[in-house]
N, C-alpha and C. Protein backbone atom coordinates (compact mmCIF):
# COMPACT_ATOMS: atom_id res chain seq x y z
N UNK A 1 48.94 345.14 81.48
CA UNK A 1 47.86 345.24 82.44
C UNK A 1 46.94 346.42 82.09
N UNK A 2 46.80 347.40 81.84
CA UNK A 2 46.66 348.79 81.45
C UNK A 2 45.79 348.53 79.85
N UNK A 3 46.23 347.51 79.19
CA UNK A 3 45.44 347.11 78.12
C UNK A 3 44.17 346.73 79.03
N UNK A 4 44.10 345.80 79.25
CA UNK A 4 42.88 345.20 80.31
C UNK A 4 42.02 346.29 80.41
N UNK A 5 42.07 346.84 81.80
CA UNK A 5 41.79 347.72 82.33
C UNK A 5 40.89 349.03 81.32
N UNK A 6 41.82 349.35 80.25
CA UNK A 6 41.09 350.01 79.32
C UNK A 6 40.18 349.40 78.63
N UNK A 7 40.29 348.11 78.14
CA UNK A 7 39.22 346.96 77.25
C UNK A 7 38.11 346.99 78.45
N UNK A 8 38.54 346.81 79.23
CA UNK A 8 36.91 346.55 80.88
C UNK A 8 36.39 348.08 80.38
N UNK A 9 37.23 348.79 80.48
CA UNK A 9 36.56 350.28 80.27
C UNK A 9 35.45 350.62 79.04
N UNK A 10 36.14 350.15 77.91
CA UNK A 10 35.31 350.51 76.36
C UNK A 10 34.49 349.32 76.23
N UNK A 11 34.59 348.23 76.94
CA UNK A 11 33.52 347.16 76.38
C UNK A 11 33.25 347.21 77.28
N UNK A 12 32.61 347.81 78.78
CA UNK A 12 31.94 347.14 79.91
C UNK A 12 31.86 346.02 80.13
N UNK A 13 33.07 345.51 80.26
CA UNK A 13 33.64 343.62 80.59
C UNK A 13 33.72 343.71 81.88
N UNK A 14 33.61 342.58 82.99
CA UNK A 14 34.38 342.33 83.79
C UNK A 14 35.64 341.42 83.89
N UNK A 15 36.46 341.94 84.85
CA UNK A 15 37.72 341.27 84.80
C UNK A 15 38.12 341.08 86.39
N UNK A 16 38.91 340.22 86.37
CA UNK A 16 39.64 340.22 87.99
C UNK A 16 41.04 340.22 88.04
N UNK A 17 41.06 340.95 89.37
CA UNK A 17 41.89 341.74 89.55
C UNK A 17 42.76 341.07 90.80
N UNK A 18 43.81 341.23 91.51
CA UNK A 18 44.40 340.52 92.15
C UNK A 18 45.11 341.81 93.10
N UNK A 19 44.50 342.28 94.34
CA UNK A 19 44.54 343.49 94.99
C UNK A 19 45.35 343.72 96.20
N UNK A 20 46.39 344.29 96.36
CA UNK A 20 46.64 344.50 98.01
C UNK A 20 46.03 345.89 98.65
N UNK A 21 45.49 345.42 99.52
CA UNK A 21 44.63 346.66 100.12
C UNK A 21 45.66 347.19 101.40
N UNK A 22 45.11 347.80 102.17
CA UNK A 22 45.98 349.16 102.92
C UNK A 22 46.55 348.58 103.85
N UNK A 23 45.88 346.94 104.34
CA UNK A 23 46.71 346.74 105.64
C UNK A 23 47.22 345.13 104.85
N UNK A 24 47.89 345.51 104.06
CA UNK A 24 48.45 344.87 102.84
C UNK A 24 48.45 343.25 102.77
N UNK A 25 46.77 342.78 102.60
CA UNK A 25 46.39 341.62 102.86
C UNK A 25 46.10 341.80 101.12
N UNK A 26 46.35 340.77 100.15
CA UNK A 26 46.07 340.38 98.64
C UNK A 26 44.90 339.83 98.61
N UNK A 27 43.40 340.65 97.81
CA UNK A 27 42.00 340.20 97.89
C UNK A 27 42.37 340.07 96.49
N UNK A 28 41.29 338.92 95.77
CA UNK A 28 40.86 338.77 94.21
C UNK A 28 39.40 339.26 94.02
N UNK A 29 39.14 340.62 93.23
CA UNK A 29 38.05 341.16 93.18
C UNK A 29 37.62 340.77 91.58
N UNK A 30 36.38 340.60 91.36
CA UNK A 30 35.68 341.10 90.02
C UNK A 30 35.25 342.25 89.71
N UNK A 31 35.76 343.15 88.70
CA UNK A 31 35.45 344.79 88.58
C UNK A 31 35.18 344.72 87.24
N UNK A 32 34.48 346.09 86.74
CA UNK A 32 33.87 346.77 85.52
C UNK A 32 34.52 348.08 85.53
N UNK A 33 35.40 348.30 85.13
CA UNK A 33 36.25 349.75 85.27
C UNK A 33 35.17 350.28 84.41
N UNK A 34 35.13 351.86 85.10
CA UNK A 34 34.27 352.66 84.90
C UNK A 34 35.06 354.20 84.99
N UNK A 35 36.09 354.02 84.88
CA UNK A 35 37.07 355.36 84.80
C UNK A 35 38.61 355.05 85.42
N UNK A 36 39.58 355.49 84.52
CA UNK A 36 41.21 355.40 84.57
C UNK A 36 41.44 356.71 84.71
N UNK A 37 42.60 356.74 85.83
CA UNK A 37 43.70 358.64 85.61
C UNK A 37 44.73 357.44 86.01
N UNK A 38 45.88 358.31 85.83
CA UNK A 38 47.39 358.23 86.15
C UNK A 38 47.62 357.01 87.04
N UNK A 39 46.86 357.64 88.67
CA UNK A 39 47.06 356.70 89.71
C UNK A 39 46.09 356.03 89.69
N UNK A 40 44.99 355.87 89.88
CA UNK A 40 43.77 355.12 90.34
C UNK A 40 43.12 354.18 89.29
N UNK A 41 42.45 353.46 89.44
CA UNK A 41 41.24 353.17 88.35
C UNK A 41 39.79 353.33 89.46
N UNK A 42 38.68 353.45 88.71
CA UNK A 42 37.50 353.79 89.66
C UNK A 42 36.67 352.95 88.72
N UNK A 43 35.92 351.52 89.79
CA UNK A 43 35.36 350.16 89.23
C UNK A 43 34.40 349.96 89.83
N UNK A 44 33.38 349.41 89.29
CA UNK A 44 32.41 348.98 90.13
C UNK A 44 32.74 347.69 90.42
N UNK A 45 32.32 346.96 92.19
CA UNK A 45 33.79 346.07 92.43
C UNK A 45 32.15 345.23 92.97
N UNK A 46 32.10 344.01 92.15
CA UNK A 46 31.07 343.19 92.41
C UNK A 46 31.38 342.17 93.78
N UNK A 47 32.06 342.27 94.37
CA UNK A 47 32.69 341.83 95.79
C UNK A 47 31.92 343.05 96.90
N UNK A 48 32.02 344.16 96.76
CA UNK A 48 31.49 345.58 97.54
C UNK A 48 29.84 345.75 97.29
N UNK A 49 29.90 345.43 95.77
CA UNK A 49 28.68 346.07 95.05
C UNK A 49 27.98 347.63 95.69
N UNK A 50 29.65 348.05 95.14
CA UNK A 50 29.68 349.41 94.82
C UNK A 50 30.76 350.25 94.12
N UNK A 51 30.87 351.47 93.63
CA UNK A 51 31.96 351.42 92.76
C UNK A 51 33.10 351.91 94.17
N UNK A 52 34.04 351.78 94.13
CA UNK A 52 35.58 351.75 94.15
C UNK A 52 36.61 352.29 93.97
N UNK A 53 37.60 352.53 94.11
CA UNK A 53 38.59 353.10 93.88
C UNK A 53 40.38 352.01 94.11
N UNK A 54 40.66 351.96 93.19
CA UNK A 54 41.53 350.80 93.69
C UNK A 54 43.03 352.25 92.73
N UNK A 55 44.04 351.85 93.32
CA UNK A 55 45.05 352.35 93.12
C UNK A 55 45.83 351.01 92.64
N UNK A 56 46.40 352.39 91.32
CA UNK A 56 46.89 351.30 89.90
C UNK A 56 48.60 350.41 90.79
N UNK A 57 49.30 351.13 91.56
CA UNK A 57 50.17 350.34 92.35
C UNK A 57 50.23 349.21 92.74
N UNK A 58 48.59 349.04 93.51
CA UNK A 58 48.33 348.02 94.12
C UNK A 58 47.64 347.23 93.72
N UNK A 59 47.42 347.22 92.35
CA UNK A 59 47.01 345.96 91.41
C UNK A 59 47.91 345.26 91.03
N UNK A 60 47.89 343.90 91.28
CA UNK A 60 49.38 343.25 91.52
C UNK A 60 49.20 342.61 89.93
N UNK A 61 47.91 342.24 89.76
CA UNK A 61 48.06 341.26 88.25
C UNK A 61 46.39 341.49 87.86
N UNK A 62 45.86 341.17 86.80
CA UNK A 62 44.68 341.29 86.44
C UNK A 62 44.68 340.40 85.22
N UNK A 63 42.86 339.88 85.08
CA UNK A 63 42.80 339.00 83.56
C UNK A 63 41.58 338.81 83.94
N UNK A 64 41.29 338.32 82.44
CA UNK A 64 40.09 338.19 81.69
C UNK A 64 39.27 337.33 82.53
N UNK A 65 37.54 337.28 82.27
CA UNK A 65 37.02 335.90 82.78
C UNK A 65 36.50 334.80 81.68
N UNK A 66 36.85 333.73 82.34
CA UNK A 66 36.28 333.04 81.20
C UNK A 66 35.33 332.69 81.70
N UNK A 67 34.35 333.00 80.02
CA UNK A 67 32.39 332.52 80.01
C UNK A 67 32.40 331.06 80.08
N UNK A 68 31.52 330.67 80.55
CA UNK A 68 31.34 329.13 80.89
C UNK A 68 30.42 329.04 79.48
N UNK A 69 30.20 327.88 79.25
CA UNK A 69 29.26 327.76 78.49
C UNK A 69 28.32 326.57 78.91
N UNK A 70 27.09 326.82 78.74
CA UNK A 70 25.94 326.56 79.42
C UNK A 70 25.10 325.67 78.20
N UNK A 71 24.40 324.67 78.99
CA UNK A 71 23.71 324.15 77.99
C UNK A 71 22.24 324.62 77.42
């Protein structure tokens, strides 16, 4: 998971994320990590459209998006 997270970081990708928040309901966000420490990651969370703070605990699973391809 932590691979991810760093790849969103150095390539400005988005990815989604699979979240339990504080009153421990599981949201699926789309984020652009924009900074990792220890506990946290800090994302700009296109669900908020604003950056974020999500705690690395409570990221239950995360992955890639897939590009559609367009005609």
């Amino acid at each position: 998971m932590t691979v991810l997270l760093h790849k969103s970081l150095d390539k400005k990708e988005k990815i989604m994320i699979y979240y339990m928040d504080q009153d421990n309901k599981v949201t699926q966000r789309i984020i652009r990590v924009v900074g990792i420490d220890n506990k946290k990651v800090l994302a700009y969370c296109y669900y908020r459209k604003q950056v974020r703070s999500f705690k690395l605990d409570n990221i239950l699973s995360c992955g890639e998006i897939k590009r559609s391809m367009g005609a």
